[in-house]
Protein backbone atom coordinates (compact mmCIF):
# COMPACT_ATOMS: atom_id res chain seq x y z
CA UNK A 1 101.94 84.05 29.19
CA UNK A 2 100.81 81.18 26.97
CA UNK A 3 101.07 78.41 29.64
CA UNK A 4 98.39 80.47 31.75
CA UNK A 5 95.83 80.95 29.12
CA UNK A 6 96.52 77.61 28.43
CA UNK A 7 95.49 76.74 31.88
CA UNK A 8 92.35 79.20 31.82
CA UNK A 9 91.12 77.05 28.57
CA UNK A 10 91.15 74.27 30.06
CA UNK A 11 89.39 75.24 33.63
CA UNK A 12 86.86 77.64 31.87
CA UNK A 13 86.00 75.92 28.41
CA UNK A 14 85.77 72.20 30.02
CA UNK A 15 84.58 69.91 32.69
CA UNK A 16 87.32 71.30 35.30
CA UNK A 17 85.51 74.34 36.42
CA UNK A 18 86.27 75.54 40.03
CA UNK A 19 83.90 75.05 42.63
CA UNK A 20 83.57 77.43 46.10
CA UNK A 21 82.89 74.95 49.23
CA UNK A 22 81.26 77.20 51.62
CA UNK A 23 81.75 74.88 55.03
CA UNK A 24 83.94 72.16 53.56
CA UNK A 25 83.32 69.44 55.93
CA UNK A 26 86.60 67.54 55.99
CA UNK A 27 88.88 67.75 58.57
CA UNK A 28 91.68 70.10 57.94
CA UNK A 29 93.34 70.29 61.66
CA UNK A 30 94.69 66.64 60.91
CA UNK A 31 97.17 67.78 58.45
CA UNK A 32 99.94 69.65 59.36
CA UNK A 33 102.15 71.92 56.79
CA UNK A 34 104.84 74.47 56.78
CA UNK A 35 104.97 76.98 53.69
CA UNK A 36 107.19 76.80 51.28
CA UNK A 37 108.05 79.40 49.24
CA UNK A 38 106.61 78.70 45.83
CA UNK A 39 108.72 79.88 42.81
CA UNK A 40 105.53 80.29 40.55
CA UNK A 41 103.59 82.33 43.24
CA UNK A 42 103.21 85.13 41.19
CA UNK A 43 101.66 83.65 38.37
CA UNK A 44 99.58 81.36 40.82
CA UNK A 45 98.47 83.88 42.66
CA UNK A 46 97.31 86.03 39.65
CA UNK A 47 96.07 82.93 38.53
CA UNK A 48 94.17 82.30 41.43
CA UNK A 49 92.18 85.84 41.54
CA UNK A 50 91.17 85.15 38.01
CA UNK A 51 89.66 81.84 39.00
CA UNK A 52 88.09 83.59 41.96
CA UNK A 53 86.87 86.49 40.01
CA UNK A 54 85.04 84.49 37.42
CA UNK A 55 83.66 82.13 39.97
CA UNK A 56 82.33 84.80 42.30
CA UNK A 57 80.57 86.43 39.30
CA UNK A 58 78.89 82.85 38.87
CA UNK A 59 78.17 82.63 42.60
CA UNK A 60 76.12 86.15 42.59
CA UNK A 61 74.38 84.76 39.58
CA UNK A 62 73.17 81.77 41.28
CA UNK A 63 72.25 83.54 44.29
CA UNK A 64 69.78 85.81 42.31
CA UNK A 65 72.08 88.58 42.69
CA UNK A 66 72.35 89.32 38.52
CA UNK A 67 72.59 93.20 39.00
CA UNK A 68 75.48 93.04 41.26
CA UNK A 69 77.58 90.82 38.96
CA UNK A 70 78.94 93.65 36.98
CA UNK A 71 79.33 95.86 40.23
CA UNK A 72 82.25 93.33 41.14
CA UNK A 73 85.84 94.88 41.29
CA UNK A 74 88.93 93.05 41.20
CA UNK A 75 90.47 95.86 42.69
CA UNK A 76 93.93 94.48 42.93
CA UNK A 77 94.60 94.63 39.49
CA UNK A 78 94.00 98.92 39.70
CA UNK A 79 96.11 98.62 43.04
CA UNK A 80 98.41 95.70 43.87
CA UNK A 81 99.21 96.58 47.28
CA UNK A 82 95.31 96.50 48.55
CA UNK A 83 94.76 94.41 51.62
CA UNK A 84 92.16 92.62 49.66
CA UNK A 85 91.99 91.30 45.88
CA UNK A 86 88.18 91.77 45.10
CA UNK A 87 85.15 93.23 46.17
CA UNK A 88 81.85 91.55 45.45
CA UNK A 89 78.43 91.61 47.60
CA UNK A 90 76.42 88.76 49.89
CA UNK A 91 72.98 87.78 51.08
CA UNK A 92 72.42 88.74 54.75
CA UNK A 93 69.88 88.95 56.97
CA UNK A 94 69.90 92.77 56.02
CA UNK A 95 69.82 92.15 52.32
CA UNK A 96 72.50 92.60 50.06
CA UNK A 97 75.89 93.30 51.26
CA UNK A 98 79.38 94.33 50.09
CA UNK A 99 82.17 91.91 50.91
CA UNK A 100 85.93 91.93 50.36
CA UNK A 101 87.73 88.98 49.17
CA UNK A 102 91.65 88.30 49.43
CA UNK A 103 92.67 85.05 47.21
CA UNK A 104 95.22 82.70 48.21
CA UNK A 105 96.11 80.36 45.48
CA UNK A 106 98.54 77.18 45.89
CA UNK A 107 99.00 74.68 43.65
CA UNK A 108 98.66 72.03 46.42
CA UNK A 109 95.59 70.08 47.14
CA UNK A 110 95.38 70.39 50.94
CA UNK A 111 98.07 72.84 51.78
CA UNK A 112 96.19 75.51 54.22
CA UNK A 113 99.51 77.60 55.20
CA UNK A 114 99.62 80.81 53.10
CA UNK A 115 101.49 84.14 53.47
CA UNK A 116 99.58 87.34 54.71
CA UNK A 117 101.03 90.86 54.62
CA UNK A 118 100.77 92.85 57.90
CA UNK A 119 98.13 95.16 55.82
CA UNK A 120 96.33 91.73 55.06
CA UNK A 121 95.82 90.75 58.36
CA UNK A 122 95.10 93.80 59.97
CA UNK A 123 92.05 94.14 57.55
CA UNK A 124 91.01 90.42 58.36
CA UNK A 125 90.90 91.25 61.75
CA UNK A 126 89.34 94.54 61.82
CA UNK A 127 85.84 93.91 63.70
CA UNK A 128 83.90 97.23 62.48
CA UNK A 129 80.33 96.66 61.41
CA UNK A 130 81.22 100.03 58.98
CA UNK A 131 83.56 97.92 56.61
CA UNK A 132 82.48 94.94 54.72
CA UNK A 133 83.17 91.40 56.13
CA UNK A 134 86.58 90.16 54.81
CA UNK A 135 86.70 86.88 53.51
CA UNK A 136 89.90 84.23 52.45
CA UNK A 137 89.74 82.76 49.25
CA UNK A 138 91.96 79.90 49.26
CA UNK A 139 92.01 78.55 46.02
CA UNK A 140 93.44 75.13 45.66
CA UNK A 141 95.12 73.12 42.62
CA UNK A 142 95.57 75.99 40.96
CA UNK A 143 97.50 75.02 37.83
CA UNK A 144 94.66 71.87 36.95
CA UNK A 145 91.08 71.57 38.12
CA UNK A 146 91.17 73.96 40.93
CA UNK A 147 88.21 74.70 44.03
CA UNK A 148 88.16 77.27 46.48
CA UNK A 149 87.15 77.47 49.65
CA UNK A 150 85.50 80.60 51.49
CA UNK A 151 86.55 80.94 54.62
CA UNK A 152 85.30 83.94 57.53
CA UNK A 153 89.04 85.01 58.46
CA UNK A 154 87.30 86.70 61.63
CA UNK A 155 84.90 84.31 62.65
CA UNK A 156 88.04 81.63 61.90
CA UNK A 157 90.13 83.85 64.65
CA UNK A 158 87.37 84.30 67.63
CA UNK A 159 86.86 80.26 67.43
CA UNK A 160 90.53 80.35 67.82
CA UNK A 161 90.74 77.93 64.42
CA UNK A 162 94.09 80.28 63.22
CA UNK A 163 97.56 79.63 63.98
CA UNK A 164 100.03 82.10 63.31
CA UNK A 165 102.82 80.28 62.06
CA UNK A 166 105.55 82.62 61.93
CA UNK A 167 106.79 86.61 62.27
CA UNK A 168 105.86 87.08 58.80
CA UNK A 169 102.18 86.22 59.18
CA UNK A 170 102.25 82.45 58.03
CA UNK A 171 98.67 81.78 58.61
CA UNK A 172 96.75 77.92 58.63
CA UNK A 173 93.47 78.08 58.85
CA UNK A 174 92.15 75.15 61.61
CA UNK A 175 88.93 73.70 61.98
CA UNK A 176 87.59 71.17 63.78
């Protein structure tokens, strides 16, 4: 895949390095989008984890977390079919904690409709203090100069800030 290490130069070696917005503060409700199926989701979307998997190792690094950075598992590349892409660890109130992460790349700017699998969701959903919080990745322009937003996918769904668009677990993330 030439084109994608192409693309990984180019994000990781210049000034367009991704960037995680924690509580973005722009109003995604006012858009509206349908998905699309995108022919290149596959490579986006392997594209995507990488970008998320480097960045999160930065983002333990400049939280003071530097032990934990090599404890991080991008466990979707051992098994494909996981409900969640990577597993990485958080600052709480209780100290350090273990978090699953599930990326969702698009190539869009502003799109915030993305496919979920019914295994997906019914991890996002799960309120059990025993597993680790679940978090969406959603990792935008993901061909040039991408960011990501983190996003709570249970805290999203008690403020009622999720639609489900469709059968298939279309899911827009809504805030206000």
């Amino acid at each position: 895949n030439v084109e994608l290490k192409d693309l990984e130069k180019d994000i990781f070696e210049s000034k367009n390095k991704p960037t995680i917005v924690q509580n973005p503060s722009h109003n995604m409700g006012q858009h509206r989008f349908s998905f699309h199926p995108n022919p290149f989701s596959d490579e986006d979307g392997k594209r995507g984890e990488e970008i998320a998997f480097e960045k999160e190792k930065k983002r333990l690094e400049d939280l003071g977390l530097t032990d934990y950075v090599e404890k991080i598992k991008h466990v979707s590349l051992i098994n494909p079919t996981n409900p969640w892409d990577i597993e990485s660890f958080d600052q709480s109130e209780n100290g350090v904690v273990q978090i699953r992460i599930e990326v969702k790349a698009t190539p869009s700017p502003d799109n915030y409709v993305f496919p979920m699998s019914e295994k997906e969701l019914l991890e996002a959903l799960r309120d059990d203090n025993e597993k680790p919080k679940y978090y969406i990745y959603r990792v935008f322009n993901v061909r040039q100069n991408p960011r990501i937003e983190r996003f709570d996918f249970l805290d999203f769904f008690k403020k009622n800030l999720i639609d489900f668009k469709s059968k298939d677990f279309y899911v827009e993330i809504m805030r206000t």
